[in-house]
Protein backbone atom coordinates (compact mmCIF):
# COMPACT_ATOMS: atom_id res chain seq x y z
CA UNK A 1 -53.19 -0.34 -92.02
CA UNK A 2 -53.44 -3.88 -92.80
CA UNK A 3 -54.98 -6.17 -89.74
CA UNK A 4 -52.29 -8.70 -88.83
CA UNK A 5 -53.62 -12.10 -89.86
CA UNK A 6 -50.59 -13.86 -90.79
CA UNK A 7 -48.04 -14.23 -87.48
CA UNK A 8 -50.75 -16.22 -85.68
CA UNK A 9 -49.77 -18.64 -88.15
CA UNK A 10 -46.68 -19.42 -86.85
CA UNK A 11 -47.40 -22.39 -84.70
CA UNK A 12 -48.34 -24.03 -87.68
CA UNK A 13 -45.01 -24.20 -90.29
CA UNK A 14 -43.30 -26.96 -90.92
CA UNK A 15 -40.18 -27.09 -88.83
CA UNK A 16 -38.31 -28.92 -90.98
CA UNK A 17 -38.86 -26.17 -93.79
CA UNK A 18 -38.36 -22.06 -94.30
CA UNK A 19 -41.59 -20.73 -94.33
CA UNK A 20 -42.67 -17.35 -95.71
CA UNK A 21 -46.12 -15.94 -95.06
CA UNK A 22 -46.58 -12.43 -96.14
CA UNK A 23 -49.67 -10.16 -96.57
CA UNK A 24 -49.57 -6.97 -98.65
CA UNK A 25 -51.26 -3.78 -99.93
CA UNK A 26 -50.14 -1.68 -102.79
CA UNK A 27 -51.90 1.63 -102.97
CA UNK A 28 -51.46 4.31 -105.81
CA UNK A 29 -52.74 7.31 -106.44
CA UNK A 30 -52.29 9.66 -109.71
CA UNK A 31 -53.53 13.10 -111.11
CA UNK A 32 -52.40 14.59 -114.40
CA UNK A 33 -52.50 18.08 -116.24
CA UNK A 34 -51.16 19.00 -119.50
CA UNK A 35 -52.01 22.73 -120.44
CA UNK A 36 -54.40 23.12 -117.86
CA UNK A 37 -56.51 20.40 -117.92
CA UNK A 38 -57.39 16.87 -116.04
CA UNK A 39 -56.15 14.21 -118.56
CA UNK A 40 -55.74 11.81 -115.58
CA UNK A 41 -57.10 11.33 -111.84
CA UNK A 42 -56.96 7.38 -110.39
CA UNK A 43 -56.71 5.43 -106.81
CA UNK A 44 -55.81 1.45 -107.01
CA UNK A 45 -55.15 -0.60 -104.58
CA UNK A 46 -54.45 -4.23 -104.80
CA UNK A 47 -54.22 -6.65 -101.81
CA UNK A 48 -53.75 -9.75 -100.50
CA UNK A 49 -51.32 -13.09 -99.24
CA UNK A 50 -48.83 -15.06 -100.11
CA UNK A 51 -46.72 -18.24 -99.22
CA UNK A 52 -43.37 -19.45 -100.16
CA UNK A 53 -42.01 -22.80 -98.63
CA UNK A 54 -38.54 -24.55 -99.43
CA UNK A 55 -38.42 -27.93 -99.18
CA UNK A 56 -36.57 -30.47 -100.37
CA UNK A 57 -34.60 -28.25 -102.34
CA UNK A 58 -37.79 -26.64 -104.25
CA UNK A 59 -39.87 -23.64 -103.33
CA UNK A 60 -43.37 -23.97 -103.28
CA UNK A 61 -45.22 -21.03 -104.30
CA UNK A 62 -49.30 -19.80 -103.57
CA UNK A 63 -50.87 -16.67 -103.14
CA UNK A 64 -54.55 -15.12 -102.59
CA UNK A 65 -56.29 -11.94 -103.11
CA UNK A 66 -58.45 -12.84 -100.16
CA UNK A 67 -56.77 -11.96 -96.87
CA UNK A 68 -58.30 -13.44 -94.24
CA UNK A 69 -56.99 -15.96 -91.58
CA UNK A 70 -58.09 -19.31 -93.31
CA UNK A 71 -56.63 -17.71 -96.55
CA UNK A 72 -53.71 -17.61 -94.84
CA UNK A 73 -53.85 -21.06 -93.73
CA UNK A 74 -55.30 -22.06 -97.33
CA UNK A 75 -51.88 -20.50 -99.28
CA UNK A 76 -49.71 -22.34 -96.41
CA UNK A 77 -51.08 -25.53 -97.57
CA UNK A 78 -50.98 -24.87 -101.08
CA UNK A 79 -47.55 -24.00 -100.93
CA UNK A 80 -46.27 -27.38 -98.85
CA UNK A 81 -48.23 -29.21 -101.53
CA UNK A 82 -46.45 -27.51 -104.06
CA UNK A 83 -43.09 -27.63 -102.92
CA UNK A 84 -43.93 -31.55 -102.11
CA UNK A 85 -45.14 -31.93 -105.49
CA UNK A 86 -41.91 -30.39 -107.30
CA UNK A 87 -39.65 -32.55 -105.18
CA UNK A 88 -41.69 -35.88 -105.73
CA UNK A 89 -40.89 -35.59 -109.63
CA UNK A 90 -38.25 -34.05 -109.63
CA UNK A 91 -34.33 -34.63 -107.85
CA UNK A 92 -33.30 -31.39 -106.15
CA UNK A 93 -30.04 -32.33 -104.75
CA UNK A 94 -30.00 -29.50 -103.25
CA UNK A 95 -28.88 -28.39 -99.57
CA UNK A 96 -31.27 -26.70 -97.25
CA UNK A 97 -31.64 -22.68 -96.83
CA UNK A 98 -29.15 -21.86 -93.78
CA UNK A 99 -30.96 -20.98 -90.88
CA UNK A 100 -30.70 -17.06 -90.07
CA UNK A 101 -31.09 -15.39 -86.84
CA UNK A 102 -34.65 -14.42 -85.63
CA UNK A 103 -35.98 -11.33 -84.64
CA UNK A 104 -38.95 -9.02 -85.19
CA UNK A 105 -37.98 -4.94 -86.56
CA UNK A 106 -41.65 -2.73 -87.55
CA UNK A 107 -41.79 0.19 -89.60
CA UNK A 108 -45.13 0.33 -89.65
CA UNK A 109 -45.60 4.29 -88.85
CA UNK A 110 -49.58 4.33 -90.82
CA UNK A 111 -48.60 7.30 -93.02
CA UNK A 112 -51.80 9.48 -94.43
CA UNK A 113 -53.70 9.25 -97.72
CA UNK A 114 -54.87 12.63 -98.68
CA UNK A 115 -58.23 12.63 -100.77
CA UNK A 116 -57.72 13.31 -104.25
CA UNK A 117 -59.02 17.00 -104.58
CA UNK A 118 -55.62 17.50 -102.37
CA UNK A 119 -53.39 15.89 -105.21
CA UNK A 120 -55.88 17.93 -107.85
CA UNK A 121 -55.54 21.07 -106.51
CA UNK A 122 -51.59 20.95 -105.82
CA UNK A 123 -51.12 20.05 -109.25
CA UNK A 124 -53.26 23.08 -110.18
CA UNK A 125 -51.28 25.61 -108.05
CA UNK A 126 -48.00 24.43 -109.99
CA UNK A 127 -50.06 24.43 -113.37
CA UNK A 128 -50.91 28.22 -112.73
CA UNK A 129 -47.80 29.51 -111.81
CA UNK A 130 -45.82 27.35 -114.56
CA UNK A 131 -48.68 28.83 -117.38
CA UNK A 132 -48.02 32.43 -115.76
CA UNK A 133 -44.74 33.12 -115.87
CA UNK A 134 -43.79 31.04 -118.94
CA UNK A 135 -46.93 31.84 -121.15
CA UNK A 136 -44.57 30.81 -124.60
CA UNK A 137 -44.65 27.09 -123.63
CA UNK A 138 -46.37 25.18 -126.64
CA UNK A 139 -47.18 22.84 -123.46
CA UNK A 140 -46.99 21.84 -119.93
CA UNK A 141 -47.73 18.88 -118.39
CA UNK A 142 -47.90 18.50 -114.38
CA UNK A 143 -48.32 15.17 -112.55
CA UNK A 144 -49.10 14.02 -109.12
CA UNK A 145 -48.19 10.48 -108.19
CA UNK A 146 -48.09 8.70 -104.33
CA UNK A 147 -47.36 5.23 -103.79
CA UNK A 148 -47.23 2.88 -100.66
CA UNK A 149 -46.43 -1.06 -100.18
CA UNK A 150 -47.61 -2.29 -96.93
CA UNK A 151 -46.09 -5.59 -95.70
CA UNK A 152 -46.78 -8.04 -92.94
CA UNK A 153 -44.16 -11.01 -92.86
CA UNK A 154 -44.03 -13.90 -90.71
CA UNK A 155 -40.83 -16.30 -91.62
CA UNK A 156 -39.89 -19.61 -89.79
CA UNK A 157 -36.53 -18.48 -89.12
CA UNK A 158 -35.03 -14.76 -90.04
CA UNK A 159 -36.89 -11.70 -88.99
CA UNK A 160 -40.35 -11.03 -89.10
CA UNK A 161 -41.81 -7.28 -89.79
CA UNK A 162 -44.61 -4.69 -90.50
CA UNK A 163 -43.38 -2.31 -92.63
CA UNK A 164 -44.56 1.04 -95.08
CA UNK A 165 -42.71 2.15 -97.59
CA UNK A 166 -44.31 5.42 -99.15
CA UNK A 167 -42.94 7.73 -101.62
CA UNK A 168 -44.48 10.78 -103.67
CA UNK A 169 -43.50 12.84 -106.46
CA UNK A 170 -44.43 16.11 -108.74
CA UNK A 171 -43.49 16.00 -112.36
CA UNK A 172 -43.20 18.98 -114.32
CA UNK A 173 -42.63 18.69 -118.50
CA UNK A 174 -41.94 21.81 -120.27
CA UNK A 175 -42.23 21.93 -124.41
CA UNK A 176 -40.42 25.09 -125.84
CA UNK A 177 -40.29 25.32 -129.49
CA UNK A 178 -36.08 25.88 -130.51
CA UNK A 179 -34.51 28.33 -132.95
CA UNK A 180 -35.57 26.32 -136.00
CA UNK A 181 -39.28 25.84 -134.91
CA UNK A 182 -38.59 21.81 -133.81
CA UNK A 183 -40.24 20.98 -130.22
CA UNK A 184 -37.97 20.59 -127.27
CA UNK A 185 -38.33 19.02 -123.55
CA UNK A 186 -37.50 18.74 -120.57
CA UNK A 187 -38.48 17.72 -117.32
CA UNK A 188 -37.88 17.39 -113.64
CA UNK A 189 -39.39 15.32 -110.79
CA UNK A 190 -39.40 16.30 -107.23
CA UNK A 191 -40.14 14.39 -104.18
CA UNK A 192 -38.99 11.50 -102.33
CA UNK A 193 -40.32 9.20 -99.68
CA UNK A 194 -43.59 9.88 -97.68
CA UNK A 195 -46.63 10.82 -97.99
CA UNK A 196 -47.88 13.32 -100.84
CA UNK A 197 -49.30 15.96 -97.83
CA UNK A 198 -46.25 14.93 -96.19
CA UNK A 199 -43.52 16.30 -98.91
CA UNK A 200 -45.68 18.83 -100.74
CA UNK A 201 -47.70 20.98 -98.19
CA UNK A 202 -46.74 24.98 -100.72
CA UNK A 203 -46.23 24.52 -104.47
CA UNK A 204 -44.25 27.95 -103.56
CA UNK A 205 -41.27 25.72 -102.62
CA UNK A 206 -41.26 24.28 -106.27
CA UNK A 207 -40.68 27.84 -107.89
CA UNK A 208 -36.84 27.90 -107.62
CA UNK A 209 -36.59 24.55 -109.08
CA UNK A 210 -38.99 25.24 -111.56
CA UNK A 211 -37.58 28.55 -112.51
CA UNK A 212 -34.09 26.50 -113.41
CA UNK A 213 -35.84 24.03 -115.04
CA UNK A 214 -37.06 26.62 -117.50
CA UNK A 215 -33.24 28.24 -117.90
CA UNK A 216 -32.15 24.94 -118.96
CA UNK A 217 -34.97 24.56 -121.55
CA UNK A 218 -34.02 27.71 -122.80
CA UNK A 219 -30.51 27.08 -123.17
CA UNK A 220 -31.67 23.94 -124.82
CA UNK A 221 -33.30 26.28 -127.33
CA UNK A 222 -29.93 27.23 -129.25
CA UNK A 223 -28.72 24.03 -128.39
CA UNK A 224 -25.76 22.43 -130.77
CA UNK A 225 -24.75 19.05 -132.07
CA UNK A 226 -22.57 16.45 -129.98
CA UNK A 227 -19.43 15.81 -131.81
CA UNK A 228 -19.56 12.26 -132.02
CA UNK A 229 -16.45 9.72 -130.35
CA UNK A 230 -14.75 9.08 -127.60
CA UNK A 231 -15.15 11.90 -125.55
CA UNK A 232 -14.09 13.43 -121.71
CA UNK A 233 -16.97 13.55 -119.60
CA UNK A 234 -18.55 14.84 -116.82
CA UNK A 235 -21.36 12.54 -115.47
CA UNK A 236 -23.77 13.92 -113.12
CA UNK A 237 -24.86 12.32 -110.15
CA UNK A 238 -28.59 11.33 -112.27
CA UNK A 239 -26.27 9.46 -114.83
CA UNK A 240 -23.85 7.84 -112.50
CA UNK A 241 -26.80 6.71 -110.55
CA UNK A 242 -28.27 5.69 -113.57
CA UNK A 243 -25.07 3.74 -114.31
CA UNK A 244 -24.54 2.12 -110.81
CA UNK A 245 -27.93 0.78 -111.24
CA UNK A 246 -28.55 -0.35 -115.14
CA UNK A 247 -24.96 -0.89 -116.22
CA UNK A 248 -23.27 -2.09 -112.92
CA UNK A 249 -25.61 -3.55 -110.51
CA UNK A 250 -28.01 -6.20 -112.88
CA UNK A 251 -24.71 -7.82 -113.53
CA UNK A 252 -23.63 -8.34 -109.64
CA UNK A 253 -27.40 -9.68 -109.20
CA UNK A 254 -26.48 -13.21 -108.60
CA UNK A 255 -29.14 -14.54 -110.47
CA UNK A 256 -27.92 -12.78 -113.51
CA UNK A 257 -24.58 -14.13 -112.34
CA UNK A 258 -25.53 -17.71 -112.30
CA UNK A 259 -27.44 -17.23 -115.76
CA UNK A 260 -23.60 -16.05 -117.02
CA UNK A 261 -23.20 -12.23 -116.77
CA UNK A 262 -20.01 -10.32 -116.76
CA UNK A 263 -19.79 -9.97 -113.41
CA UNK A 264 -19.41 -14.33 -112.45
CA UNK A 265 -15.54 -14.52 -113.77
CA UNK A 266 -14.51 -11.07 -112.67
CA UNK A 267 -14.89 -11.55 -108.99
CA UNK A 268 -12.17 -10.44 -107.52
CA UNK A 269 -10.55 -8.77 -110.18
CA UNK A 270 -10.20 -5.01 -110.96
CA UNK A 271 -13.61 -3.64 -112.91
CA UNK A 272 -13.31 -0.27 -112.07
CA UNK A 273 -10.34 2.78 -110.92
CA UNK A 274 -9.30 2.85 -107.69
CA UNK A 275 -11.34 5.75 -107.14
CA UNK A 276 -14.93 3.73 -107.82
CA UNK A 277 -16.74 2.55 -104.92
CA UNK A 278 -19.98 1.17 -104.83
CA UNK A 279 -22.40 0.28 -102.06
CA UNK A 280 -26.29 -1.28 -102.48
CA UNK A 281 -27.60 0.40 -99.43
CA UNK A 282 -29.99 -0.75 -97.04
CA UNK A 283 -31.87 1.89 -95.22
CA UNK A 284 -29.35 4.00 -93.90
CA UNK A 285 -26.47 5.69 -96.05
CA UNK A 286 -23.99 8.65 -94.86
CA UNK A 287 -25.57 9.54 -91.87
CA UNK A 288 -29.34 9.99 -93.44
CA UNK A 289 -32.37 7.50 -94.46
CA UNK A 290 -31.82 5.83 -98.19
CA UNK A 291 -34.41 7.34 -100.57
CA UNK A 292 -36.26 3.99 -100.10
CA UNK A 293 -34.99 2.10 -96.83
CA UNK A 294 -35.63 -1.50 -96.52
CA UNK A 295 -34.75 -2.93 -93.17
CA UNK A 296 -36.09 -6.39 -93.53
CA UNK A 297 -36.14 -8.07 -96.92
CA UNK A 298 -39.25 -10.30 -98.48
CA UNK A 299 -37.45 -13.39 -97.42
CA UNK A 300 -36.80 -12.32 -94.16
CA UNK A 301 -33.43 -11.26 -94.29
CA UNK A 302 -32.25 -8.12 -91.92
CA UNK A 303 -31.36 -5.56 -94.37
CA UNK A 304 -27.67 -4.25 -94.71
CA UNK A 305 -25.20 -3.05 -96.89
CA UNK A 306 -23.78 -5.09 -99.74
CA UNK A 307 -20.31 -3.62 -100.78
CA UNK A 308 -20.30 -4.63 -104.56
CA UNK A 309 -16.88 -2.69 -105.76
CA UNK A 310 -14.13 -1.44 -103.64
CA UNK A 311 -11.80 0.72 -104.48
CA UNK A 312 -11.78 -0.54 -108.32
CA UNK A 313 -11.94 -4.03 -107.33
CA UNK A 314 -15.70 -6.32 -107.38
CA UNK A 315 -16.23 -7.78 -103.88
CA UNK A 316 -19.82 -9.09 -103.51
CA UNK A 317 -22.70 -9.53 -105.44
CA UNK A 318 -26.42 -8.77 -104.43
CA UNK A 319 -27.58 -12.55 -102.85
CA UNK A 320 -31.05 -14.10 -101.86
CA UNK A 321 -30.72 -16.70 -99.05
CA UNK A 322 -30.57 -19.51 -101.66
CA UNK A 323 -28.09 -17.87 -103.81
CA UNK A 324 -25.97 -16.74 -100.68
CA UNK A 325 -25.36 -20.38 -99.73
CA UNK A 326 -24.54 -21.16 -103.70
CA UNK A 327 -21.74 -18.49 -103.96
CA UNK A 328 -20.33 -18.88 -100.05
CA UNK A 329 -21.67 -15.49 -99.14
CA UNK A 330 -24.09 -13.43 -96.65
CA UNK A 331 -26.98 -12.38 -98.06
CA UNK A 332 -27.62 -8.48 -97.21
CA UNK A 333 -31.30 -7.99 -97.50
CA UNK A 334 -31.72 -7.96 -101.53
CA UNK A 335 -35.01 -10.85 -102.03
CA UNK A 336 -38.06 -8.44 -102.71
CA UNK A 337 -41.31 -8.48 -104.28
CA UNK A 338 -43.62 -6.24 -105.95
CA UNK A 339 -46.93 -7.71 -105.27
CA UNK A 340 -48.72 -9.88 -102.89
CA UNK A 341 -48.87 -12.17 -105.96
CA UNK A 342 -45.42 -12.31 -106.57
CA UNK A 343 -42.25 -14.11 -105.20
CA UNK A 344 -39.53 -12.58 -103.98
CA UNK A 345 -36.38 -11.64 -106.98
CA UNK A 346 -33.20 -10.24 -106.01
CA UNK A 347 -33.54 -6.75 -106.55
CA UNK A 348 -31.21 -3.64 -105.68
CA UNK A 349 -32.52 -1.25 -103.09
CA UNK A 350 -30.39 1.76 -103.18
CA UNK A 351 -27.39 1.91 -105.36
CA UNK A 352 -24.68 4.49 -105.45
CA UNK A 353 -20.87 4.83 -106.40
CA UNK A 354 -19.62 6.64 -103.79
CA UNK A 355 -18.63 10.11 -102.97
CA UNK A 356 -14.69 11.37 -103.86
CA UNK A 357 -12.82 13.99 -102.96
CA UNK A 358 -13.36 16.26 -106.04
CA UNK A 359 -15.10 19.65 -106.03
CA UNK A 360 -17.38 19.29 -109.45
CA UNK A 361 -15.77 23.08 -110.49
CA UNK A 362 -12.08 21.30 -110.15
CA UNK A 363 -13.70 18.65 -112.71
CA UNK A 364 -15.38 21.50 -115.19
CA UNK A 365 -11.93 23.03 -115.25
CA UNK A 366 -10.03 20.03 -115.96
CA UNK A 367 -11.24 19.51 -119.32
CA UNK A 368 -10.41 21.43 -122.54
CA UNK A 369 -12.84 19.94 -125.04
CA UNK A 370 -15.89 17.50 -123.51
CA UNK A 371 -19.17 17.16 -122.30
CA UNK A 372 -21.39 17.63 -119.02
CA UNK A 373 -23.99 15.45 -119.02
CA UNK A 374 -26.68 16.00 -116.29
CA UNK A 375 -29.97 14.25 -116.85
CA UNK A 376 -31.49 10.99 -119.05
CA UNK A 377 -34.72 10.00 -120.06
CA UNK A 378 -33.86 6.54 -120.32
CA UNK A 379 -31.21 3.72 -119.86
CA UNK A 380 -30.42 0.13 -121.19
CA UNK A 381 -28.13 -2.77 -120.43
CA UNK A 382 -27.38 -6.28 -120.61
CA UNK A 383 -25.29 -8.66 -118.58
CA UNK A 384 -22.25 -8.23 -120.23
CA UNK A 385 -22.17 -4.75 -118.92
CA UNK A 386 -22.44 -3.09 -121.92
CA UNK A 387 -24.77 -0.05 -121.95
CA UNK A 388 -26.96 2.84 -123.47
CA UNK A 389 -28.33 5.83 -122.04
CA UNK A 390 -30.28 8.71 -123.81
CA UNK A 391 -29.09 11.97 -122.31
CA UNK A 392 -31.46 14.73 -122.53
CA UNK A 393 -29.86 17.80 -120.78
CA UNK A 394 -26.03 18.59 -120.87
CA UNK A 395 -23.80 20.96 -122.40
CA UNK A 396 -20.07 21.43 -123.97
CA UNK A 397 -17.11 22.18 -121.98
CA UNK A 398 -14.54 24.14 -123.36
CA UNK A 399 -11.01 25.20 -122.43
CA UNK A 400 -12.54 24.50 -118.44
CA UNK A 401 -15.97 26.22 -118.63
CA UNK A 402 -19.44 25.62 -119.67
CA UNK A 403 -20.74 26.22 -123.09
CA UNK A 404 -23.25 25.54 -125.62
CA UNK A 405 -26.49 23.13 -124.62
CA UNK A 406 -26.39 20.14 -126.55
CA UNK A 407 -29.19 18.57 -128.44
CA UNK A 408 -30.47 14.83 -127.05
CA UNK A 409 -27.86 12.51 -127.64
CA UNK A 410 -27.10 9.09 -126.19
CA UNK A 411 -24.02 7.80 -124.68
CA UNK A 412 -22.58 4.42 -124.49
CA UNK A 413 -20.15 1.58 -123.97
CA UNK A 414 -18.87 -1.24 -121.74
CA UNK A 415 -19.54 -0.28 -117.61
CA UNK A 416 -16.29 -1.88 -116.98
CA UNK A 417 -13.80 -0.65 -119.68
CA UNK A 418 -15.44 2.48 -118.78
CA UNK A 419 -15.45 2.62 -114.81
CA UNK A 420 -11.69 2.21 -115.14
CA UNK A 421 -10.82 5.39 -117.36
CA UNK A 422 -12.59 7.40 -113.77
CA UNK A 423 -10.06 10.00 -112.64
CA UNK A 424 -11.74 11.97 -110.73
CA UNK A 425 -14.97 11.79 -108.34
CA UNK A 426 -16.69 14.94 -107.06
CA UNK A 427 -17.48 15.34 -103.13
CA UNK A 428 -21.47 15.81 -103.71
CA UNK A 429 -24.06 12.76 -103.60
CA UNK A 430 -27.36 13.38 -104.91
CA UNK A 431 -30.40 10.66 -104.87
CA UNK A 432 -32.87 9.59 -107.60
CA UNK A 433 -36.41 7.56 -106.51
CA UNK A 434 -38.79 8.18 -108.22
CA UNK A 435 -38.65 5.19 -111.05
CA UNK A 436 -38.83 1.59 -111.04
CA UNK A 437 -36.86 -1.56 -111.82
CA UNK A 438 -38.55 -3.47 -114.62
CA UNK A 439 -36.39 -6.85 -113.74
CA UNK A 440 -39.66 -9.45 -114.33
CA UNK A 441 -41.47 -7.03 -111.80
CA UNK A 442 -41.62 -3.50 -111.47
CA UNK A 443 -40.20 -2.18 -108.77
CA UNK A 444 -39.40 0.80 -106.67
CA UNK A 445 -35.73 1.39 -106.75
CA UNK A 446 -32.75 4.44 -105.43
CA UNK A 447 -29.68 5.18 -107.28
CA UNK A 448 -27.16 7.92 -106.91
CA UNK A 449 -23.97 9.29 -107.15
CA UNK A 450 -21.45 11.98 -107.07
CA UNK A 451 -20.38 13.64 -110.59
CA UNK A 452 -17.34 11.61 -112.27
CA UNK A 453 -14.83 12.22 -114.82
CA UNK A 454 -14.43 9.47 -117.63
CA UNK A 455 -14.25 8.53 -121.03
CA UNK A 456 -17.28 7.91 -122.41
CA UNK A 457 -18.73 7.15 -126.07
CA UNK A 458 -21.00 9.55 -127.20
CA UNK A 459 -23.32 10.25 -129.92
CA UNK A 460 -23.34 13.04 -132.47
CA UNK A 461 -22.11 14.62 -135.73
């Protein structure tokens, strides 16, 4: 665990200013197979401190890879300078950052870090049994990967905390060839947050969810074309997630607002059915711990919900402190950084439309001729909302039951034309956490979501 160096620096910020001192590790460790051997095995860590000073209506910005206590009193200074410097050439006008209340919340449970013959030989146990039992693979690939960001932050007013935020994950990629000889894939990831001896202790436990995995690819096999158009569909929780993040929740980032998205003229206003809900969650969400829980935020905001759409209707957008006083609202926790290096963005934590009423077999049945679209490979937006996702597992409906596997297809249109052709929302919530947000910085990221039933563009013959 990092050695606190940084809130004995209290005494000295500027009173007059809100100060942000943070120290911070990133650790990450890797291990790769394909088809039974190493291809990758790597531990980084990168570490150090930062400071970020308003003033005068300008941040000042400086950071250090040494972490010691007079480089935390060197990047103090540097930052005052800075911010002094921006504001002697250049008229702010701005108003100061409201003062929040103060308080100090740690999280700072020190969490293991295995040695890497322990991430090796997992990855070998699930290699074996995946090369056993499905010997007609043309290839397999199986991959380890644990990550942690450890955080020390002293503010001038807000909360101060010591947090961990780990997470861990096993991916397993399966090539099949189809009926006509052309290579097909799929893949699943499994994990969440902790440790990697902390969520994967038996690769036994993976054999049930590997064992689908490989039904899927198989049905893939004699897969059939997409019939392109406007189509009925199911989306899975993966794609709704995938939607509530990319498509939804970069335009009620209100950065992206100020810089003119979709989302700035539509506040207010119906985006969505009556039956969309969605919620940028915080740490805690339906009773259980977010996939990723932040409690205090990089600018030393105490982490809470921000209710984005209700009921059909946009309420709120994702804030920093600045951006918060700009727009007249509270800010919820959403100003994070990646690295030590790297000032603090507003970012989504852990976006999800919520839950309905629905039972997903009531949605299959509803539809005569459409689609069921489970899982993506990737997604893309902009900030007028409209998107494209690549869907790489789903399958026809017809006359109410599942059919034929499609072949890869995308999907597209406009999040908020779309949202609003929802009619029904299934009662099941599943997570996703294992990717990151590529906003300027990566960075770790949950989304989620029941199944819904929409209208949706979709790509095909």
């Amino acid at each position: 665990m990092l050695y606190d160096h940084v809130t004995g620096n209290i005494h000295s910020f500027d009173p007059q200013c809100h100060v942000e001192l943070r120290a911070q590790i990133n650790k990450s460790r890797r291990a790769s197979m394909l088809s039974g051997s190493l291809i990758g095995n790597s531990r980084n860590e990168a570490s150090g401190v930062c400071c970020r000073v308003y003033k005068n209506g300008f941040y000042g910005f400086a950071s250090s890879a040494e972490y010691t206590d007079a480089s935390c009193k060197a990047v103090l200074n540097a930052a005052t300078n800075n911010a002094d410097f921006l504001a002697k050439h250049v008229y702010s006008g701005k108003p100061g950052i409201a003062p929040l209340p103060t308080g100090e919340i740690r999280v700072s449970q020190d969490y293991p870090d295995p040695e890497q013959k322990y991430f090796i030989d997992f990855i070998k146990e699930v290699d074996n049994y995946v090369s056993s039992k499905y010997p007609t693979l043309i290839s397999r690939v199986v991959s380890a990967s644990a990550e942690s960001y450890e955080k020390i932050l002293a503010v001038a007013d807000g909360y101060c905390t010591h947090s961990i935020l780990p997470r861990s994950y096993i991916y397993v990629v399966m090539t099949a060839e189809d009926n006509s000889g052309q290579p097909i894939e799929l893949y699943e990831v499994f994990g969440g947050f902790g440790s990697f001896d902390m969520n994967f202790t038996d690769s036994s436990a993976l054999h049930d969810k590997i064992d689908r995995l490989y039904e899927h690819l198989c049905r893939k096999k004699e897969a059939v074309y997409a019939s392109a158009g406007i189509k009925t569909c199911i989306l899975g929780p993966m794609m709704s997630g995938m939607l509530a993040h990319e498509a939804v929740g970069h335009t009620v980032e209100a950065d992206l607002v100020l810089g003119g998205s979709v989302a700035g003229p539509n506040l207010g206003k119906v985006v969505a059915s009556e039956k969309v809900s969605l919620v940028d969650y915080a740490h805690t969400a339906f009773g259980k711990p977010t996939p990723l829980p932040v409690y205090v935020d990089d600018e030393g905001t105490k982490a809470d919900d921000a209710l984005l759409i209700d009921r059909g209707v946009l309420v709120g957008f994702m804030n920093s402190r600045e951006t918060a006083l700009h727009f007249n609202m509270t800010p919820h926790g959403n100003a994070r950084a990646y690295a030590f290096s790297d000032e603090p963005l507003i970012r989504m934590r852990n976006t999800a439309v919520l839950p309905g009423k629905d039972k997903l077999e009531d949605l299959i049945s509803s539809i005569d001729d459409g689609y069921y679209l489970i899982n993506s490979n990737n997604g893309q937006a902009d900030t007028t909302g409209e998107f494209m996702f690549g869907v790489t597992l789903g399958y026809e409906i017809k006359n109410g039951k599942i059919g034929n596997a499609i072949k890869d297809t995308t999907i597209s249109g406009v999040a908020f034309d779309m949202l609003k052709t929802v009619d029904m929302v299934s009662d099941e919530m599943e997570w996703a956490s294992s990717g990151f947000c590529g906003k300027k910085q990566p960075m770790p990221v949950g989304m989620g979501g029941p199944s819904i039933r929409c209208k949706v563009n979709v790509g095909g013959k």
